[in-house]
Protein backbone atom coordinates (compact mmCIF):
# COMPACT_ATOMS: atom_id res chain seq x y z
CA UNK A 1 178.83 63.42 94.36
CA UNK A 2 178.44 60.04 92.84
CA UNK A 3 178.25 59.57 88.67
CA UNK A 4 175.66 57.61 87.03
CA UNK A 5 175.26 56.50 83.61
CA UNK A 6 171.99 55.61 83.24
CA UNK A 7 170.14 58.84 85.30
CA UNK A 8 170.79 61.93 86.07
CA UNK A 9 170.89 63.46 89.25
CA UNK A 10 170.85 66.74 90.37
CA UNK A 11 170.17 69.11 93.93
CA UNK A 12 168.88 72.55 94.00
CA UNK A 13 167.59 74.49 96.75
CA UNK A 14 166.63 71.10 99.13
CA UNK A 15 165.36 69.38 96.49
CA UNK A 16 166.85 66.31 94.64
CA UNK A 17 165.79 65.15 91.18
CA UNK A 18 166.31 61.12 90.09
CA UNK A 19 165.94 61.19 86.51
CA UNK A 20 165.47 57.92 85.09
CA UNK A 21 167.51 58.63 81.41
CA UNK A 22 167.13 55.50 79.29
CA UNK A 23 164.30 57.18 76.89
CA UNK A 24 165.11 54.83 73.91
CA UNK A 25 164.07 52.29 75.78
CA UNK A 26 161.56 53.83 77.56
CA UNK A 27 163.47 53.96 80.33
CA UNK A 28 163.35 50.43 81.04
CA UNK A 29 164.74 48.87 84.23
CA UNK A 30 167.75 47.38 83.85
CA UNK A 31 170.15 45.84 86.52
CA UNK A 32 172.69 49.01 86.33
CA UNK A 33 169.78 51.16 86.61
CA UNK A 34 169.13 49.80 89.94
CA UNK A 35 172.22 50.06 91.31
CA UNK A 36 172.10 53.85 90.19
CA UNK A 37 168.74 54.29 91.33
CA UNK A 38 169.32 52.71 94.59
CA UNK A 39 172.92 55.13 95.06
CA UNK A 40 170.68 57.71 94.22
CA UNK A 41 168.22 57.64 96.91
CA UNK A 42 170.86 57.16 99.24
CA UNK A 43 172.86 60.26 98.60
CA UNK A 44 169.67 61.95 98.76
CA UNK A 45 168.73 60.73 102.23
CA UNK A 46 172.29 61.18 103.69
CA UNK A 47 172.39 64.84 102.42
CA UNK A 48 171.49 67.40 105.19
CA UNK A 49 170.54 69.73 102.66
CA UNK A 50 168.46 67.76 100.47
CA UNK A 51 164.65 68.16 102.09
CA UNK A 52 162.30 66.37 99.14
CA UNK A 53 163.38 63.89 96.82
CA UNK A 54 161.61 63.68 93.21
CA UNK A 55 162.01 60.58 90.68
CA UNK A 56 160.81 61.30 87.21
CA UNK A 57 161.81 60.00 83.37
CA UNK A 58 163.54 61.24 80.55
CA UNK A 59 161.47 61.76 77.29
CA UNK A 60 158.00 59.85 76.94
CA UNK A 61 157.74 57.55 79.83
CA UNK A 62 157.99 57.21 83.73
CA UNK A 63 159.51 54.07 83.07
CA UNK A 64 158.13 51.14 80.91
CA UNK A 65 159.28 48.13 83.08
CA UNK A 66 161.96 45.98 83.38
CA UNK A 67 164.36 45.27 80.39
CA UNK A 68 163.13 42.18 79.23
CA UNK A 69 166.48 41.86 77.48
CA UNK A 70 167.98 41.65 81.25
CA UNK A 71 165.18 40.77 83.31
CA UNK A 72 163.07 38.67 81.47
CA UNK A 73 165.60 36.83 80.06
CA UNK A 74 168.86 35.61 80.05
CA UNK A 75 171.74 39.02 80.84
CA UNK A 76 172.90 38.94 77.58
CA UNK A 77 169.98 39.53 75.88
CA UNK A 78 169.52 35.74 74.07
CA UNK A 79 166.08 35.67 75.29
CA UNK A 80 166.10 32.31 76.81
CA UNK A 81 165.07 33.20 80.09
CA UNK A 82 165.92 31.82 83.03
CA UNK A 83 164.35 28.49 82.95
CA UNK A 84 167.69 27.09 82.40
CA UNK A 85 169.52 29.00 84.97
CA UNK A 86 169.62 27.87 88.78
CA UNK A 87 166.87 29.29 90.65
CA UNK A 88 169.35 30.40 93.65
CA UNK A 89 170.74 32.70 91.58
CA UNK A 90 167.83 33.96 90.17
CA UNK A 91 166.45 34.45 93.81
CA UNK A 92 169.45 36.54 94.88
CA UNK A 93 169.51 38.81 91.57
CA UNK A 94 166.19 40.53 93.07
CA UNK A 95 168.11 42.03 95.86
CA UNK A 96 169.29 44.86 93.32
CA UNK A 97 165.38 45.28 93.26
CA UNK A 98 164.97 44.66 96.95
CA UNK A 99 167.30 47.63 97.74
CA UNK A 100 165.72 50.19 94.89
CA UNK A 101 162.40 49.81 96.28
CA UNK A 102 162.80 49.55 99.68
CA UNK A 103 165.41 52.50 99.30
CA UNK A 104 162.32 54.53 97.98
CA UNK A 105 160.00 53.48 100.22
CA UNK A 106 162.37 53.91 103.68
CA UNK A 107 164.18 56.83 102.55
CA UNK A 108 163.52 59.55 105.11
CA UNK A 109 162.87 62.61 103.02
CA UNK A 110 159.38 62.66 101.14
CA UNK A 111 159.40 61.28 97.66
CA UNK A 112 157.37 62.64 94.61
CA UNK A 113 157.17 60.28 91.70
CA UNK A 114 156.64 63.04 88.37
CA UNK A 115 154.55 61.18 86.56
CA UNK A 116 155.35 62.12 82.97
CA UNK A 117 153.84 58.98 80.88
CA UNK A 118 153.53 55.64 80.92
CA UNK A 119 154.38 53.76 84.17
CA UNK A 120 154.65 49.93 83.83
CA UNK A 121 155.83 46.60 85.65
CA UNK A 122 158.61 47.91 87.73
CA UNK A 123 157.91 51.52 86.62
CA UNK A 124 154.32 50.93 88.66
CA UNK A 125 156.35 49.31 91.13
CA UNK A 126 158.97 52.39 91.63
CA UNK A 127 155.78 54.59 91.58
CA UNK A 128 153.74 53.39 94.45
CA UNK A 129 157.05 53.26 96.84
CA UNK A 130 156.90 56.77 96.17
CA UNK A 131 155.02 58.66 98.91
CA UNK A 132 153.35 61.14 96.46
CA UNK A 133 152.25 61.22 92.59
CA UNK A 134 151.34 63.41 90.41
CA UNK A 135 150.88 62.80 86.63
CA UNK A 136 148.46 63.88 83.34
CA UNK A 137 146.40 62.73 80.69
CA UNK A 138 149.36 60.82 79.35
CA UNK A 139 150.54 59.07 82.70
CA UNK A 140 149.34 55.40 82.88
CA UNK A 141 150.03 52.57 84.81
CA UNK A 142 149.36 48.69 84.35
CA UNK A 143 151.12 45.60 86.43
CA UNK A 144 152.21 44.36 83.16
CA UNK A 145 153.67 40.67 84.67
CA UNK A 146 150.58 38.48 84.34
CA UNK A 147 151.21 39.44 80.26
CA UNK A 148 154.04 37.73 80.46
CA UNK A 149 153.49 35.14 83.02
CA UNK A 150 155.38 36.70 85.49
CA UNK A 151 155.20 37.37 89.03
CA UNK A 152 155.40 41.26 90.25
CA UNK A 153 159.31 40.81 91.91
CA UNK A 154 159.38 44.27 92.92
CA UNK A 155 157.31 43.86 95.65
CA UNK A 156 153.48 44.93 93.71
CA UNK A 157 151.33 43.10 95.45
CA UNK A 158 152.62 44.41 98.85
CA UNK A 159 152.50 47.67 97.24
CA UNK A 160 149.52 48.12 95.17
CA UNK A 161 146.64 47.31 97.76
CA UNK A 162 148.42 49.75 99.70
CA UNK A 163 148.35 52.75 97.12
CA UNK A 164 145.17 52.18 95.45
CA UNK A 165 143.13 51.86 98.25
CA UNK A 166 141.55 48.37 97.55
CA UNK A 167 142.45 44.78 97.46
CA UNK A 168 139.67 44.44 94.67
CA UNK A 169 141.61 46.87 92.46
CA UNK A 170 144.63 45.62 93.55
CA UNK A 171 143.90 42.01 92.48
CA UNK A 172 142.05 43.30 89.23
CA UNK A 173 145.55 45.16 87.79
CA UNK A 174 147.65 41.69 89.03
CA UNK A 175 145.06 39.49 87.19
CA UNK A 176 144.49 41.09 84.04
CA UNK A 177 147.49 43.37 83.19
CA UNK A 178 144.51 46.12 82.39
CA UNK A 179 145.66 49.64 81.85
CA UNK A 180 144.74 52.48 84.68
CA UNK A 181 144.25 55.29 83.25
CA UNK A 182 144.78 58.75 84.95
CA UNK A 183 141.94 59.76 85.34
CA UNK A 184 140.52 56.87 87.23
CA UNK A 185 144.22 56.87 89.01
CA UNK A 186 143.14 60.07 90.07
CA UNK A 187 139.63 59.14 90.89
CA UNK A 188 140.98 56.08 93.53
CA UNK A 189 143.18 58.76 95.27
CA UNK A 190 146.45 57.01 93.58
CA UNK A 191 147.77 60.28 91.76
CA UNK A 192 147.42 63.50 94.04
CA UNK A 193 147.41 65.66 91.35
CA UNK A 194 146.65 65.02 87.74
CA UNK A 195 147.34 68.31 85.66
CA UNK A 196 147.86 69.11 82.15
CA UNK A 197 150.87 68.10 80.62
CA UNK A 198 152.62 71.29 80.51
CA UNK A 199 152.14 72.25 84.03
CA UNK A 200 153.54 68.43 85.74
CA UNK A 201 157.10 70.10 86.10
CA UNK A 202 155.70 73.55 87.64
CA UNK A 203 152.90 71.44 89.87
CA UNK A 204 155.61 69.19 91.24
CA UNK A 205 157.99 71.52 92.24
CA UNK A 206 155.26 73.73 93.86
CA UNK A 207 154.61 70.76 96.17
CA UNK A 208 158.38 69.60 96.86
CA UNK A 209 158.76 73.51 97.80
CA UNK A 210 156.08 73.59 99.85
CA UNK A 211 157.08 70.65 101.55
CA UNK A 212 161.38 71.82 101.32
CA UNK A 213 159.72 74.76 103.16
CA UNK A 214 158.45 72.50 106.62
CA UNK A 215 160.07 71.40 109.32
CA UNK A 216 162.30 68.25 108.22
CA UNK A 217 162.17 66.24 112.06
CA UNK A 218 158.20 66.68 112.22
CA UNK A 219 158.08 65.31 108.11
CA UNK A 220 160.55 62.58 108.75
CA UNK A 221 158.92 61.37 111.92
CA UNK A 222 155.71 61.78 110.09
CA UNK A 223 156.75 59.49 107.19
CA UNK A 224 158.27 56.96 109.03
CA UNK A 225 155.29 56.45 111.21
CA UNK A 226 152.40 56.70 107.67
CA UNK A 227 154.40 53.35 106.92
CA UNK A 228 155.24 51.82 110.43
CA UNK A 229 151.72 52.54 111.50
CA UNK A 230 150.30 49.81 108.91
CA UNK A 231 151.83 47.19 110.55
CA UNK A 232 150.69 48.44 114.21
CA UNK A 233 147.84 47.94 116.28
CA UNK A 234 146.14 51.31 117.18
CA UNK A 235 147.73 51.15 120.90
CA UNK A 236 151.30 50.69 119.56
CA UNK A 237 151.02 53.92 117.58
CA UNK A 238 149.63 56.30 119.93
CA UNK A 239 152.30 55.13 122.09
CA UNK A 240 155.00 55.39 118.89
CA UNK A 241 153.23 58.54 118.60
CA UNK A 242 153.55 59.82 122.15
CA UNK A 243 158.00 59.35 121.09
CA UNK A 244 158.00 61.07 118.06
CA UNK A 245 155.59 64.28 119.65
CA UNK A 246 158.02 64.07 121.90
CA UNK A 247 161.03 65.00 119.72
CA UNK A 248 159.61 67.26 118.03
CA UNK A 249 157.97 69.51 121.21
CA UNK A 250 161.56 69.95 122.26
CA UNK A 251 163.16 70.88 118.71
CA UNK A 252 164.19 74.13 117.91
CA UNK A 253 162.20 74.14 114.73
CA UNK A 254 158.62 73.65 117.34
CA UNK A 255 160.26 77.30 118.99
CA UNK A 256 160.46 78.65 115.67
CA UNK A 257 157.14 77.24 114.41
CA UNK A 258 155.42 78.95 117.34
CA UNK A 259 157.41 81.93 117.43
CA UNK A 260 157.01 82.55 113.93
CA UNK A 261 153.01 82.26 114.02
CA UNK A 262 152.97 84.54 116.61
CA UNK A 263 154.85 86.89 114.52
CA UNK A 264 152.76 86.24 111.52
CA UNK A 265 156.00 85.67 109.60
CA UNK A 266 157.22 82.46 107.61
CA UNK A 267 158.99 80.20 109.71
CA UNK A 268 162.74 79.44 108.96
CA UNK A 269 163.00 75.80 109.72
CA UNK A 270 166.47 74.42 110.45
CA UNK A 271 166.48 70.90 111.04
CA UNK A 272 167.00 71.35 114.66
């Protein structure tokens, strides 16, 4: 297995845990961190045993950004930005961002972002290319950029239309770097779950066992086609549809699935 620096990882019983571990700095974004981040998710998708992937924070925060000292400024932390650099390179330095998020968001196993506090810039933006959240009282999120004239690089405003379920929202957050709350998070459908602090850990893995538990093919095909089907016309995915039904009526885990509800027992689903 891989070592990392700045998080932790860690497998147990089909699930993975990404554990961002900067918590001095709220575990701000920097560009080792995506590297790590980005290995991460991919040992986690290439494992055969790893079923549910979950991302959470060390200490007090999800993850409060990007490291300005990095990525809002120059790498050695003078603070005089880029506006001297050339704009090329600048450009190409977003792929480590470009390969964190879309690792997240393409990653074949489910992904539960464990909300535990404050969730900001890039810490939004690693959020919503999770496919499930679930936070408390103390989880909040905010765009952050406009505070700092910036634009959301991490790919926000493809991202946060999608998850909060409204371009009005959507363009509210980008506009005004306002705070969303969790409850109101909760409200708009953008957490799944918003439980009391001391329950997030026990909640989260309740879900990623539930979901370990499933068949994988029927999840994975399932996933792939939540995100594929935005981009499709309603023709395209029945007929996308139609393929991936068809996988999974001739799997071993459908024979199981069926034979185990006829026994009234708990299916035993091996990837199959």
């Amino acid at each position: 297995m891989s070592q990392y620096e700045l998080i932790t990882y860690r497998t147990d019983a089909g699930i993975a845990r990404i554990t961002l571990n900067r918590p001095d700095r709220l575990n701000a974004i920097n560009d080792q961190m995506q590297v790590e981040i980005a290995g991460a998710v991919a040992d986690a998708d290439a494992d055969p045993n790893v079923r549910v992937l979950i991302i959470t924070g060390a200490g007090r925060a999800f993850c409060a950004g990007g490291d300005l000292n990095q990525l809002g400024g120059s790498s050695n932390g003078s603070g005089e930005g880029w506006t001297s650099g050339n704009a090329d390179e600048v450009r190409r330095s977003f792929q480590l961002a470009q390969n964190m998020i879309l690792g997240v968001q393409r990653c074949e196993k489910p992904v539960i972002a464990m909300v535990n506090g404050v969730a900001t810039g890039a810490g939004l933006d690693l959020a919503c290319a999770c496919d499930i959240r679930i936070g408390t009282p103390r989880s909040r999120f905010m765009s952050a950029y406009v505070r700092i004239g910036l634009f959301p690089g991490f790919g926000g405003t493809w991202l946060y239309p999608r998850t909060l379920g409204s371009l009005g929202r959507a363009a509210e957050m980008l506009f005004t770097g306002d705070f969303l709350e969790a409850e109101e998070a909760y409200r708009l459908g953008f957490l799944n779950r918003l439980v009391p602090e001391d329950e997030l850990e026990a909640t989260t893995l309740a879900m990623a066992e539930r979901i370990a538990a499933g068949p994988p093919i029927a999840i994975r095909l399932s996933k792939m086609m939540l995100y594929k089907g935005l981009e499709f016309d309603l023709e395209t995915a029945m007929k996308m549809a139609a393929a991936g039904e068809t996988i999974t009526l001739t799997s071993q885990d459908h024979a199981e699935g069926v034979t185990a509800f006829r026994e009234k027992r708990t299916a035993e689903y091996r990837d199959s």
